[in-house]
C-alpha atoms as a PDB file:
ATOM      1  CA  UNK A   1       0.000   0.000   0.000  1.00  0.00           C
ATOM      2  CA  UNK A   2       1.408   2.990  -0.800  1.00  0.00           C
ATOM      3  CA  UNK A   3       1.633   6.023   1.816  1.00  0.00           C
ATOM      4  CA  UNK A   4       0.090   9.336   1.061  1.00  0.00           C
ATOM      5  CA  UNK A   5       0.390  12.942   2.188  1.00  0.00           C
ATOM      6  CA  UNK A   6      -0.940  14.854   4.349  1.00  0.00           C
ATOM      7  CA  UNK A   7      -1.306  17.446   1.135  1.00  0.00           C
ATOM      8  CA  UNK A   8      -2.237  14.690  -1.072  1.00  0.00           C
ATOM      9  CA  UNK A   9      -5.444  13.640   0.869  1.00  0.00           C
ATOM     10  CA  UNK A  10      -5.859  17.609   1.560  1.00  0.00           C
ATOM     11  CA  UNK A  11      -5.871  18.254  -1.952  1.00  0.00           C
ATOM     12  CA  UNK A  12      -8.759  15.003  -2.500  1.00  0.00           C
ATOM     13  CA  UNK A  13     -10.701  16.740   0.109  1.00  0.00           C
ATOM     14  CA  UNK A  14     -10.733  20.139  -1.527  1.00  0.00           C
ATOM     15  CA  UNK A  15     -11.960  18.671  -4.878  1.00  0.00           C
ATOM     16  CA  UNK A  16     -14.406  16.406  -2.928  1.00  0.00           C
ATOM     17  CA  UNK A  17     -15.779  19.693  -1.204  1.00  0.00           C
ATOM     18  CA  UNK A  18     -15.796  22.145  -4.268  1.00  0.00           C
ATOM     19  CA  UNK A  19     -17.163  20.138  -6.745  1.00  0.00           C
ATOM     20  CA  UNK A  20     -20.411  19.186  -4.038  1.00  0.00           C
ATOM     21  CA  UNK A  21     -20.325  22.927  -3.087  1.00  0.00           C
ATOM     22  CA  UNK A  22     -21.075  23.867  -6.882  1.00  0.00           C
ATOM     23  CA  UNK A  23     -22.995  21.205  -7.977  1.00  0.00           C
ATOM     24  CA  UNK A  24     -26.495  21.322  -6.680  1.00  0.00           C
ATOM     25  CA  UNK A  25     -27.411  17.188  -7.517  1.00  0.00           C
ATOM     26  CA  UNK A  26     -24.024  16.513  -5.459  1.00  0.00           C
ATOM     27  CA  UNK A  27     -25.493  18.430  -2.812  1.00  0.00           C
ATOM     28  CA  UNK A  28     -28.482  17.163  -2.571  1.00  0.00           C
ATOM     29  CA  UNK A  29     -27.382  12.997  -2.809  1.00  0.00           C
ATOM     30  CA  UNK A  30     -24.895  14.247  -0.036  1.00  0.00           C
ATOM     31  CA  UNK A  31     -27.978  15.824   1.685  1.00  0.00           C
ATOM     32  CA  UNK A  32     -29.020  12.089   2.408  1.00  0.00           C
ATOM     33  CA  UNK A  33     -26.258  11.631   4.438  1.00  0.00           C
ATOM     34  CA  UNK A  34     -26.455  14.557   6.689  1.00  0.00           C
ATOM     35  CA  UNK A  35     -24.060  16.261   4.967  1.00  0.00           C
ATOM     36  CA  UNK A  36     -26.039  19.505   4.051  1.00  0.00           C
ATOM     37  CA  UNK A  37     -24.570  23.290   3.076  1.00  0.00           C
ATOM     38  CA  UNK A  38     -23.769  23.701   6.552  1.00  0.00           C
ATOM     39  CA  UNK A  39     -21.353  20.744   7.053  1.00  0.00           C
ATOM     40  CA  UNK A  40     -20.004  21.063   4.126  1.00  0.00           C
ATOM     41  CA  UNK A  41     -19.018  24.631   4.658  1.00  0.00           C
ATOM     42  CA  UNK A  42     -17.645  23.546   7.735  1.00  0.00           C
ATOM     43  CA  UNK A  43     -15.690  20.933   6.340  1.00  0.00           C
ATOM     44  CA  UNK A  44     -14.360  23.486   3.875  1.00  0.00           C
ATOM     45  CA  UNK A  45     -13.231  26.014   6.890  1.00  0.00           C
ATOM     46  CA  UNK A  46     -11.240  22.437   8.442  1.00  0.00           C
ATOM     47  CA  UNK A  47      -9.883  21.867   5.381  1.00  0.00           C
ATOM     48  CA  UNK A  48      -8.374  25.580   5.128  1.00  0.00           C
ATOM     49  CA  UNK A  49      -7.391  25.603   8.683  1.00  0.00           C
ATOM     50  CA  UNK A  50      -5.374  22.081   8.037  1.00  0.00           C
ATOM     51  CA  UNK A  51      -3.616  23.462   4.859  1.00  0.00           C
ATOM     52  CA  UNK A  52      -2.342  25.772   7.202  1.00  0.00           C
ATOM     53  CA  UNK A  53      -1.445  24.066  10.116  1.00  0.00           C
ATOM     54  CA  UNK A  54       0.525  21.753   7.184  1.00  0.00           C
ATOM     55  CA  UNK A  55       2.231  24.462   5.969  1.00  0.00           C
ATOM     56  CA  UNK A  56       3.548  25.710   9.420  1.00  0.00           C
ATOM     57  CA  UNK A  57       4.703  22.337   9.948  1.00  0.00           C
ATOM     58  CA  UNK A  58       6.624  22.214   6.807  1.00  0.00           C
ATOM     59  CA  UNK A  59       8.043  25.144   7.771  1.00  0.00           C
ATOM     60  CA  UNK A  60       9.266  24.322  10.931  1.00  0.00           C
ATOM     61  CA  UNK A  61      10.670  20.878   9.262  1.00  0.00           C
ATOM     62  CA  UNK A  62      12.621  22.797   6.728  1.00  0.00           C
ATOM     63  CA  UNK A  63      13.991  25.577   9.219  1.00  0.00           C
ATOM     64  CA  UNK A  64      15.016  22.558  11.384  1.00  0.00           C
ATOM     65  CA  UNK A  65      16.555  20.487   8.469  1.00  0.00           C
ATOM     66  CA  UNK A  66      16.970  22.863   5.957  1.00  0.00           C
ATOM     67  CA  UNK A  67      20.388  23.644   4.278  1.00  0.00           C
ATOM     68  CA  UNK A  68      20.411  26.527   6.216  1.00  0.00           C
ATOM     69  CA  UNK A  69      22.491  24.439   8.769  1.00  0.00           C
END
């Protein structure tokens, strides 16, 4: 099995999100599953605040073992 990203699965999730987000028949299959404008707004503000938190981390990886040493 091969291992994926953290940026990789970010990157699924923010496809899976936008396309539902503008695509009213995706909404409303996904609306069947409790997952209605709200939640998926909300996922959307996760998924932001993740690509962030991922890009601090990579940040703090690279100043730590960057070639900067």
């Amino acid at each position: 099995m091969q291992k994926r990203t953290v940026s990789a699965e970010v990157a699924q999730a923010n496809i899976a999100i936008e396309n539902a987000l503008n695509n009213e028949h995706i909404m409303k299959k996904l609306a069947a599953f409790n997952y209605n404008l709200k939640r998926m707004q909300e996922g959307k503000v996760l998924k932001e605040e993740l690509e962030m938190l991922e890009s601090v981390k990579q940040d703090k990886y690279g100043q730590q073992f960057g070639k900067d040493r």
